[in-house]
PDB file of N, CA and C in Angstrom:
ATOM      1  N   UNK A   1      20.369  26.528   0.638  1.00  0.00           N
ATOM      2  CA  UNK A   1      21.095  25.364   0.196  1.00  0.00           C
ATOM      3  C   UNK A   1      20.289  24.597  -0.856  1.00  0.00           C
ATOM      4  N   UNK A   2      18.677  24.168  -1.033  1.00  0.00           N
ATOM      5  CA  UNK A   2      17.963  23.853  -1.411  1.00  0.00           C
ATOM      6  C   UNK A   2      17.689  25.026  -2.656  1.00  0.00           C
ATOM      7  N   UNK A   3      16.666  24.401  -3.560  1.00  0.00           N
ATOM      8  CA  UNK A   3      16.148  25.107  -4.724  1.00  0.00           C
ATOM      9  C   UNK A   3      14.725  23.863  -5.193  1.00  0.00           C
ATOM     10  N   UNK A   4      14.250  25.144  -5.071  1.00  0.00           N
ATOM     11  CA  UNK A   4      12.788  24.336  -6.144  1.00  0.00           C
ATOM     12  C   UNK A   4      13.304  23.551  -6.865  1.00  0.00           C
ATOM     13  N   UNK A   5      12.450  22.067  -7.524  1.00  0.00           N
ATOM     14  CA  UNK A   5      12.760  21.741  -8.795  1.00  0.00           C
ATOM     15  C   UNK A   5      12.018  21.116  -9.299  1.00  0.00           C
ATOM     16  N   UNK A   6      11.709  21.407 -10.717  1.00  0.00           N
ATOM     17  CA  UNK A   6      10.386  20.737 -11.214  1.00  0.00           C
ATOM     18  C   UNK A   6      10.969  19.234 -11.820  1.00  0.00           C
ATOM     19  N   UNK A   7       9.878  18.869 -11.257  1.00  0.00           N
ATOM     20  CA  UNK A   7       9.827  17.264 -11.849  1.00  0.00           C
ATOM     21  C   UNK A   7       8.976  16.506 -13.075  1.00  0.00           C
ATOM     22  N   UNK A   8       9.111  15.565 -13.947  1.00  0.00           N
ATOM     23  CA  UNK A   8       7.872  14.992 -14.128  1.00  0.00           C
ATOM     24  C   UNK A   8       7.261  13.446 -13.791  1.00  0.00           C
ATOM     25  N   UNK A   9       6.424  13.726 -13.347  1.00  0.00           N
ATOM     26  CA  UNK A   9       5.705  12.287 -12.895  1.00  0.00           C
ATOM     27  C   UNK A   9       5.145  10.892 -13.244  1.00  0.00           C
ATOM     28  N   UNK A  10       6.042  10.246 -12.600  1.00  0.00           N
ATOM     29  CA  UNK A  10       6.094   9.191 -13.955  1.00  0.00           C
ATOM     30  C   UNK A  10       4.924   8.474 -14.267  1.00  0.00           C
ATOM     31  N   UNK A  11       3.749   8.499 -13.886  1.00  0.00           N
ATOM     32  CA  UNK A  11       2.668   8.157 -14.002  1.00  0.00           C
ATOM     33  C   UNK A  11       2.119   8.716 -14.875  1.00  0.00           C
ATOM     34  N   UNK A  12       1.743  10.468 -14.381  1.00  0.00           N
ATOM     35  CA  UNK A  12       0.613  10.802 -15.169  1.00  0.00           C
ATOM     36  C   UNK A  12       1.498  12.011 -16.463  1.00  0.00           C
ATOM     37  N   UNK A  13       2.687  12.433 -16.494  1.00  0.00           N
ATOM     38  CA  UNK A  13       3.316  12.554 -17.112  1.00  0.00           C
ATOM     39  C   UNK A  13       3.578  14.262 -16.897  1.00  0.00           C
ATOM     40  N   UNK A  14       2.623  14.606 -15.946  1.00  0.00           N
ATOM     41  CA  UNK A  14       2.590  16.031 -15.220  1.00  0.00           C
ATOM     42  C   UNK A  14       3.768  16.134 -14.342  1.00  0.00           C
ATOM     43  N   UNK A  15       4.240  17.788 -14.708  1.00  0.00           N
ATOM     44  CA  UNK A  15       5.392  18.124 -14.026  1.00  0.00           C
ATOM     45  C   UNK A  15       5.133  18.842 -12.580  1.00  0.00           C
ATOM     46  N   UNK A  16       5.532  18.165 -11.413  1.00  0.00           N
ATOM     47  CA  UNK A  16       5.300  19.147 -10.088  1.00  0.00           C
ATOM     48  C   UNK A  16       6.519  19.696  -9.893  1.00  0.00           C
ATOM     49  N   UNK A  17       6.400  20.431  -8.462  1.00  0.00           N
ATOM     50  CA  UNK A  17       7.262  21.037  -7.741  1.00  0.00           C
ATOM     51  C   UNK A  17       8.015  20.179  -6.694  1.00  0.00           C
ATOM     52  N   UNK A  18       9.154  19.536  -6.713  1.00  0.00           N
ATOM     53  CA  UNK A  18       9.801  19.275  -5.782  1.00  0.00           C
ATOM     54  C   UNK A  18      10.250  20.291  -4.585  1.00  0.00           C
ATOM     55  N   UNK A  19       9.935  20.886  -3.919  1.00  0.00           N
ATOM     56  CA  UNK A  19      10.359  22.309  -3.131  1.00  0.00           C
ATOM     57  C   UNK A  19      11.487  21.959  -2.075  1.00  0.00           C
ATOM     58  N   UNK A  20      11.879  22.878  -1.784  1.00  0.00           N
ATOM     59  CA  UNK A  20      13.671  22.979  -1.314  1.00  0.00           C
ATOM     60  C   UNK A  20      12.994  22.530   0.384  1.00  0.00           C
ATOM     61  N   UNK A  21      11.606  22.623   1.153  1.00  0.00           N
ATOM     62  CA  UNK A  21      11.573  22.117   2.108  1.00  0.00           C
ATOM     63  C   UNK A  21      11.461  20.584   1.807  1.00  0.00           C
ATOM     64  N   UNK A  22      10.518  19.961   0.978  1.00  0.00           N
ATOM     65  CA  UNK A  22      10.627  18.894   1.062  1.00  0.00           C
ATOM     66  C   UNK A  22      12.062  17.929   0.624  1.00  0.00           C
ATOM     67  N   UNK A  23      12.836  18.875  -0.297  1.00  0.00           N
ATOM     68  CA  UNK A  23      14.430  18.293  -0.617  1.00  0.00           C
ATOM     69  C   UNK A  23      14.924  18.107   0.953  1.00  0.00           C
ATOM     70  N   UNK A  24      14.689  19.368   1.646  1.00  0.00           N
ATOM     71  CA  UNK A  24      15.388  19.141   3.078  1.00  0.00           C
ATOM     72  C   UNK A  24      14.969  17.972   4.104  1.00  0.00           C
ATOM     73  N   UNK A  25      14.061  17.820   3.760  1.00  0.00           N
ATOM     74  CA  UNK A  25      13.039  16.579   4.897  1.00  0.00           C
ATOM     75  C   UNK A  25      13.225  15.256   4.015  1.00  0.00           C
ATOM     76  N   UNK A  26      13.567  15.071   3.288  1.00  0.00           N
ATOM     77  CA  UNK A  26      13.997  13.800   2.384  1.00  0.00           C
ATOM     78  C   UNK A  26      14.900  13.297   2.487  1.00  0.00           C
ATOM     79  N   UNK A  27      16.411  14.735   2.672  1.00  0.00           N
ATOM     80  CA  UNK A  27      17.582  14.645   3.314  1.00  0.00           C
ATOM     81  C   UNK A  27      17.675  14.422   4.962  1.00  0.00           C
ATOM     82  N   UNK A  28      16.785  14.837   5.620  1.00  0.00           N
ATOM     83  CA  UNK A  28      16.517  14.789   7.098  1.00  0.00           C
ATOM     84  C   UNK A  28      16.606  12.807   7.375  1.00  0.00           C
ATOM     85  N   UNK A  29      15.745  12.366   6.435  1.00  0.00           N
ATOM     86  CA  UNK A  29      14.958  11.258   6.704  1.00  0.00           C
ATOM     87  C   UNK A  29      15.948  10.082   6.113  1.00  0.00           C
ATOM     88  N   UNK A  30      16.885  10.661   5.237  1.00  0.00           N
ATOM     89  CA  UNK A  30      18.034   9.873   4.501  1.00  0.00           C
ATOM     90  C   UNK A  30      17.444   9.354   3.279  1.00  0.00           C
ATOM     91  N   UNK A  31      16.525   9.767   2.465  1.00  0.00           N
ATOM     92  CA  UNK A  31      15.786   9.439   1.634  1.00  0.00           C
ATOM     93  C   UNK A  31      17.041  10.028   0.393  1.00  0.00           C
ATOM     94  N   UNK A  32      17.510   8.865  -0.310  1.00  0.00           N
ATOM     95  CA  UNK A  32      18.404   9.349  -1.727  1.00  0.00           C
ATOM     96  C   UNK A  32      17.933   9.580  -3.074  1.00  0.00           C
ATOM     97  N   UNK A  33      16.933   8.910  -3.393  1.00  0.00           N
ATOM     98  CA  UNK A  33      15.781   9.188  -4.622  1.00  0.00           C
ATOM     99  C   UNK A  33      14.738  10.508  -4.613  1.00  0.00           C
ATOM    100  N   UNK A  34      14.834  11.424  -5.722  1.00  0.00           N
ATOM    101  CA  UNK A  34      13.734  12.394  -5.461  1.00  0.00           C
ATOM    102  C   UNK A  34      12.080  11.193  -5.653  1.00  0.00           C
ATOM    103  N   UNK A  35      11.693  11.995  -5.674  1.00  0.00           N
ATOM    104  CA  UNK A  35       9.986  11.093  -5.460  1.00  0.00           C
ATOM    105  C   UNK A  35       9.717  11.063  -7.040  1.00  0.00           C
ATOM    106  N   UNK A  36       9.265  10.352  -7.371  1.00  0.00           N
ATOM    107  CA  UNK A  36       8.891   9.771  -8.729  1.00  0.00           C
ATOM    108  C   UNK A  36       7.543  10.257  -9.105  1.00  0.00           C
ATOM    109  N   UNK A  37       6.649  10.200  -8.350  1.00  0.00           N
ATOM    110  CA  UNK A  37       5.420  10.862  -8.708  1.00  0.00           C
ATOM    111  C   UNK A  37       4.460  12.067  -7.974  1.00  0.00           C
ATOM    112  N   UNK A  38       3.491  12.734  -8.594  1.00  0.00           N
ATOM    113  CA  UNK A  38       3.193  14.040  -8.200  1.00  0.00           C
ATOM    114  C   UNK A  38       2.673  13.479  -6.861  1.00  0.00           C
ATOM    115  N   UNK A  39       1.750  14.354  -6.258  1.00  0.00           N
ATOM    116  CA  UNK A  39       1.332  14.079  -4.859  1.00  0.00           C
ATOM    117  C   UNK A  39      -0.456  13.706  -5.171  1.00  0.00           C
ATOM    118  N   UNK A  40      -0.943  13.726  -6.449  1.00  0.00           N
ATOM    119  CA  UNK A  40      -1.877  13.250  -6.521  1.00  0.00           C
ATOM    120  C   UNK A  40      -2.050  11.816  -7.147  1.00  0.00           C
ATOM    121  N   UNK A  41      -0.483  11.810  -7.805  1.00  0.00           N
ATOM    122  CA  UNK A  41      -0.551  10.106  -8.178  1.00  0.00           C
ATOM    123  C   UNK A  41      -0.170   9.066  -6.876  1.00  0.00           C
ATOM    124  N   UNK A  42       0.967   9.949  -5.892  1.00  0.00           N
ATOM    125  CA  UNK A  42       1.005   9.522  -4.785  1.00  0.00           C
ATOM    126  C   UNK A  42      -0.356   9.081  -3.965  1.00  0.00           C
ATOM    127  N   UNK A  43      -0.869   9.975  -3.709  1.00  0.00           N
ATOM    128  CA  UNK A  43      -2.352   9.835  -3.087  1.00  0.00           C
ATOM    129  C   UNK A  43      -2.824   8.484  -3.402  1.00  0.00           C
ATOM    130  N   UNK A  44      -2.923   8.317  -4.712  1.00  0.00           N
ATOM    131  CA  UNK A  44      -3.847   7.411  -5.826  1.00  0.00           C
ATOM    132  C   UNK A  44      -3.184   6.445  -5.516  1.00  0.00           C
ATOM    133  N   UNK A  45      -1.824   6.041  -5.454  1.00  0.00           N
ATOM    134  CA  UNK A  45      -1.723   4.761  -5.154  1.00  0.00           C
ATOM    135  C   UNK A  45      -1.573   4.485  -3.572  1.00  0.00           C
ATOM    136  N   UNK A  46      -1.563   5.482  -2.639  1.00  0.00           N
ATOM    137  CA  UNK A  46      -1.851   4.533  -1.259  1.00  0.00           C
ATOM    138  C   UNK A  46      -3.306   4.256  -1.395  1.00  0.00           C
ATOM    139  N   UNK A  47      -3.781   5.014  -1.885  1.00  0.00           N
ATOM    140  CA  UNK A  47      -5.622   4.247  -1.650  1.00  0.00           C
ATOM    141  C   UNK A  47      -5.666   3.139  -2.159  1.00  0.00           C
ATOM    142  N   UNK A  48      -5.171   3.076  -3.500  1.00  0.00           N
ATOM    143  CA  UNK A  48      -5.659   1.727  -4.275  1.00  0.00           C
ATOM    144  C   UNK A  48      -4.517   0.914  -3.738  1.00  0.00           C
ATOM    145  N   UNK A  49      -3.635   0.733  -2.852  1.00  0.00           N
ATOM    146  CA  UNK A  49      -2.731  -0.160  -1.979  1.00  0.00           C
ATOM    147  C   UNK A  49      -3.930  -0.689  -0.422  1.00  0.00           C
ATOM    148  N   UNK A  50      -4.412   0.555   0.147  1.00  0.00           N
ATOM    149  CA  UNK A  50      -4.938   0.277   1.079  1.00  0.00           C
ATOM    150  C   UNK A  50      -6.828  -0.547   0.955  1.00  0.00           C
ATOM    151  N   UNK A  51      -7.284  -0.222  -0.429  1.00  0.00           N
ATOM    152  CA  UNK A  51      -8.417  -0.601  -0.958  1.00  0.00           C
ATOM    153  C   UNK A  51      -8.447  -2.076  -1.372  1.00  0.00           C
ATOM    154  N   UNK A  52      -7.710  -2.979  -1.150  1.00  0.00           N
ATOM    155  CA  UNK A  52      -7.647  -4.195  -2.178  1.00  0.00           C
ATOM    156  C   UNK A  52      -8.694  -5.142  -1.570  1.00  0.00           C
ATOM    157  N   UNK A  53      -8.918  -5.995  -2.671  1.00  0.00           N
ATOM    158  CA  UNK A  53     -10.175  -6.733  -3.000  1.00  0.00           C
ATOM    159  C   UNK A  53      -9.893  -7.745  -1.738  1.00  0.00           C
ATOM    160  N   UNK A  54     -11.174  -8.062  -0.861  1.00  0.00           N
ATOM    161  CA  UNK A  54     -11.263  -9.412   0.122  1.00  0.00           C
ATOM    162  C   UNK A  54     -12.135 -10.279  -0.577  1.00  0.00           C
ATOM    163  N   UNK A  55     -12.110 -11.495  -0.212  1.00  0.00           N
ATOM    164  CA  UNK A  55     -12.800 -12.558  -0.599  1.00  0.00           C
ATOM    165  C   UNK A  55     -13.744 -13.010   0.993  1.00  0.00           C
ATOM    166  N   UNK A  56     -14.693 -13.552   0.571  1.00  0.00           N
ATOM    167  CA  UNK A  56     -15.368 -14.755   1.844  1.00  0.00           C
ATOM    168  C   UNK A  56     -15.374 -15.464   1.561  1.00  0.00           C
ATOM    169  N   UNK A  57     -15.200 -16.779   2.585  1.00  0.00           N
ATOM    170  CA  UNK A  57     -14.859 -18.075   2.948  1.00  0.00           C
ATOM    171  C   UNK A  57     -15.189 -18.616   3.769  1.00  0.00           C
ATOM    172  N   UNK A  58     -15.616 -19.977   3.582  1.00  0.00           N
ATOM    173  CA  UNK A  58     -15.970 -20.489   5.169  1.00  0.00           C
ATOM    174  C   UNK A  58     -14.785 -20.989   6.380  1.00  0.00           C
ATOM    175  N   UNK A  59     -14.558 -21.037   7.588  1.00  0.00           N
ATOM    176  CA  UNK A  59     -13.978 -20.932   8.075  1.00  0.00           C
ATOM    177  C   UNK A  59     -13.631 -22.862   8.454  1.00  0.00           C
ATOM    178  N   UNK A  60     -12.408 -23.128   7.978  1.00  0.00           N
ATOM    179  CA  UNK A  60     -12.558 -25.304   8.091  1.00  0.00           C
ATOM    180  C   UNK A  60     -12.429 -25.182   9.655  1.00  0.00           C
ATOM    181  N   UNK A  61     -12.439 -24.098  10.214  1.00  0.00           N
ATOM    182  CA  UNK A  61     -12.026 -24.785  11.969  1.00  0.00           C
ATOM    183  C   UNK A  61     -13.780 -24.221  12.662  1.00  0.00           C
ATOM    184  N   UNK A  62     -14.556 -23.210  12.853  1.00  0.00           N
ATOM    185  CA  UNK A  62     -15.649 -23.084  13.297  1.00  0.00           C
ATOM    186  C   UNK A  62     -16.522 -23.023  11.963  1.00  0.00           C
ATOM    187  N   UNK A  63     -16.376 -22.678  10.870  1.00  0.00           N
ATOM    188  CA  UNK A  63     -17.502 -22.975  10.051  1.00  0.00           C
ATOM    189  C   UNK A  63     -18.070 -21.022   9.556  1.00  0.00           C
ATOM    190  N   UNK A  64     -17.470 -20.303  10.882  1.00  0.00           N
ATOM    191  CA  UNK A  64     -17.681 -19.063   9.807  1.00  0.00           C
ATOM    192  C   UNK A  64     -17.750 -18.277   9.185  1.00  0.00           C
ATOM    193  N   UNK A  65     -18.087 -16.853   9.024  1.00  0.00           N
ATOM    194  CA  UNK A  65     -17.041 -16.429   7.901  1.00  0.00           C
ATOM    195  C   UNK A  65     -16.000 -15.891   7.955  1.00  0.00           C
ATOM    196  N   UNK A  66     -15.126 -15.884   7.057  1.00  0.00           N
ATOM    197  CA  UNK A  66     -14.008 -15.652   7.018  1.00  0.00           C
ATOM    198  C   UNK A  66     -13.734 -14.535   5.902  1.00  0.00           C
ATOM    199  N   UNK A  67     -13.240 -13.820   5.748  1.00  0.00           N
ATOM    200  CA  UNK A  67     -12.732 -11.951   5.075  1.00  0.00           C
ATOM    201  C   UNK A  67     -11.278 -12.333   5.061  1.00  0.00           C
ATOM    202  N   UNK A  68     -10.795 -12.377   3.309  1.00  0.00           N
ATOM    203  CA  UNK A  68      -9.282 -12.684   3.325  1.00  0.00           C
ATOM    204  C   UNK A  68      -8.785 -12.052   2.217  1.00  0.00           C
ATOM    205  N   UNK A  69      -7.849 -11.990   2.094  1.00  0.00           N
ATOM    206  CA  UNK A  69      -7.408 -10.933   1.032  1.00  0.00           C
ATOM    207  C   UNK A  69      -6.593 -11.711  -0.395  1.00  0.00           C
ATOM    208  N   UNK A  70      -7.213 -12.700  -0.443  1.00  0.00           N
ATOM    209  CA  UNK A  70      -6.636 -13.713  -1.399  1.00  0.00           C
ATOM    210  C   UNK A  70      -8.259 -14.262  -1.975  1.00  0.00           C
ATOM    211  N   UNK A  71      -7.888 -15.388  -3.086  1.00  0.00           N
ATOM    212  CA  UNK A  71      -9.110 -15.751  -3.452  1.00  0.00           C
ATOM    213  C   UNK A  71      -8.734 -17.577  -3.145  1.00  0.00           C
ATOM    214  N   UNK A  72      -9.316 -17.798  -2.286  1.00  0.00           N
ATOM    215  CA  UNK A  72      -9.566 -19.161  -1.667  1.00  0.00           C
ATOM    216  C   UNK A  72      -9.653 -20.703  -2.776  1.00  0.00           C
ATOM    217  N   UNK A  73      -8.935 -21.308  -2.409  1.00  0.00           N
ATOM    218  CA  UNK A  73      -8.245 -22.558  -3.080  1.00  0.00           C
ATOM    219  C   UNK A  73      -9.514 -23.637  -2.444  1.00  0.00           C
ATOM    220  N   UNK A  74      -9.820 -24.870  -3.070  1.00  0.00           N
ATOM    221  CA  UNK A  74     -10.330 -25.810  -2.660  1.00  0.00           C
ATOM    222  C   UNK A  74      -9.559 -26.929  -1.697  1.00  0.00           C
ATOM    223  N   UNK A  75      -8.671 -27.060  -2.335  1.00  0.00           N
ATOM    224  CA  UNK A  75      -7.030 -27.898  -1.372  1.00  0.00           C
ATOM    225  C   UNK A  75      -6.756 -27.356  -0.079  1.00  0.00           C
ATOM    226  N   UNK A  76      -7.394 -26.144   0.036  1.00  0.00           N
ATOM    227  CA  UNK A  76      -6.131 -25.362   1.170  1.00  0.00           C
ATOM    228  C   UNK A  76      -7.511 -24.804   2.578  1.00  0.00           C
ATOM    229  N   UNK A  77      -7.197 -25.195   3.632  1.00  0.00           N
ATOM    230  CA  UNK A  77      -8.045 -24.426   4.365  1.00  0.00           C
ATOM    231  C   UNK A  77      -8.157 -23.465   4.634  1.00  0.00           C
ATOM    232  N   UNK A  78      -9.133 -22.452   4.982  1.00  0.00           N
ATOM    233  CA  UNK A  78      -9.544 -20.994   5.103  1.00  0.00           C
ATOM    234  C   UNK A  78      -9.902 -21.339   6.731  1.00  0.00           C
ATOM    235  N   UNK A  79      -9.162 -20.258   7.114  1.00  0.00           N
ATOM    236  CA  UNK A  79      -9.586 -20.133   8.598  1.00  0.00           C
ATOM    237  C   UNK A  79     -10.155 -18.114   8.832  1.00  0.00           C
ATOM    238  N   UNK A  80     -11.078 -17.881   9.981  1.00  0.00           N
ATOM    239  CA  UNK A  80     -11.270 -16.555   9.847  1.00  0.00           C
ATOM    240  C   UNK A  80     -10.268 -15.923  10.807  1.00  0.00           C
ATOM    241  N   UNK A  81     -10.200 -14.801  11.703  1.00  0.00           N
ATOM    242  CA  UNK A  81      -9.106 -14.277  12.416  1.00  0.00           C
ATOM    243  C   UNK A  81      -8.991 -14.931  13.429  1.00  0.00           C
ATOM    244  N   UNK A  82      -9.813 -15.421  14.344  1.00  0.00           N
ATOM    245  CA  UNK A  82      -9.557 -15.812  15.456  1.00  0.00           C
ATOM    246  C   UNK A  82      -9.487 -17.251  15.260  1.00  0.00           C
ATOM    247  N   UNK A  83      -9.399 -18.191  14.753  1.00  0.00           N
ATOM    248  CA  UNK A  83      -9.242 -19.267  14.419  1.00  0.00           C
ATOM    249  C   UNK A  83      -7.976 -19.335  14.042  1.00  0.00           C
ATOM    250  N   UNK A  84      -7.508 -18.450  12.882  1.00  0.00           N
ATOM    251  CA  UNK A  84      -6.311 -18.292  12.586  1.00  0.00           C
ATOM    252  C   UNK A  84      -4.850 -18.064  13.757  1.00  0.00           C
ATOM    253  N   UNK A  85      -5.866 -16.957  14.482  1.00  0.00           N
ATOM    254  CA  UNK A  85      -4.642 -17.153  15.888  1.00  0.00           C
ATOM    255  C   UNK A  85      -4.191 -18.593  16.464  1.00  0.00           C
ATOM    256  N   UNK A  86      -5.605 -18.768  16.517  1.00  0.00           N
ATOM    257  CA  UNK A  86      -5.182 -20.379  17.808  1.00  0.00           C
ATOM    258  C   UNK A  86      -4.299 -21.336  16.719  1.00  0.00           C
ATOM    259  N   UNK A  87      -4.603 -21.378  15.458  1.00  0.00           N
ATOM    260  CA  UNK A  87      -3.498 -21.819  14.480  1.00  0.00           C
ATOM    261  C   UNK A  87      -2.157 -21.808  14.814  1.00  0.00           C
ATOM    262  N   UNK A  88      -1.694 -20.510  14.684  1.00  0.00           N
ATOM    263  CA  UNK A  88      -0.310 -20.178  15.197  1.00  0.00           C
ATOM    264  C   UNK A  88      -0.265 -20.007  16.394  1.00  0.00           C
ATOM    265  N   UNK A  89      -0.635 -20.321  17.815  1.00  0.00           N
ATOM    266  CA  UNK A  89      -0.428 -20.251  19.050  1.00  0.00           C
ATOM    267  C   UNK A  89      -0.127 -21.752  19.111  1.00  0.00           C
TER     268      UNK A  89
END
């Protein structure tokens, strides 16, 4: 029912193989878009999704440090994780 089909990737401008199993598991999954990029530009961007820059901060409720994934405002308090809970509890 399926057929190979070459693609090109919109990133790096290289053409892969879309293959008739993964057409089928795309269809399995209800996925309507073929995939846009090869499997090494794929790769490349979950890392650099899962890699992003933290900042340190002092913590305004115990004083210490704090690891956040933003870059910290003077106006605004920085709390670290467990501080942050009792915040929202």
């Amino acid at each position: 029912m399926y057929e190979d089909k070459t693609l090109i990737c919109k990133d790096c401008g290289n053409e892969f193989v879309f293959t008739a199993g993964e057409q089928e598991f795309y269809a399995e999954k209800g996925f309507v878009n073929e995939p846009q990029r090869c499997k090494d530009c794929r790769d490349a961007k979950k890392s650099a999704a899962r890699n992003k820059e933290t900042f340190i901060a002092v913590c305004a409720d115990c004083g210490g440090e704090a690891k956040v994934p933003f870059k910290p405002r003077d106006d605004r308090p920085v709390y670290c994780s467990e501080c942050f809970a009792k915040q929202r509890a």
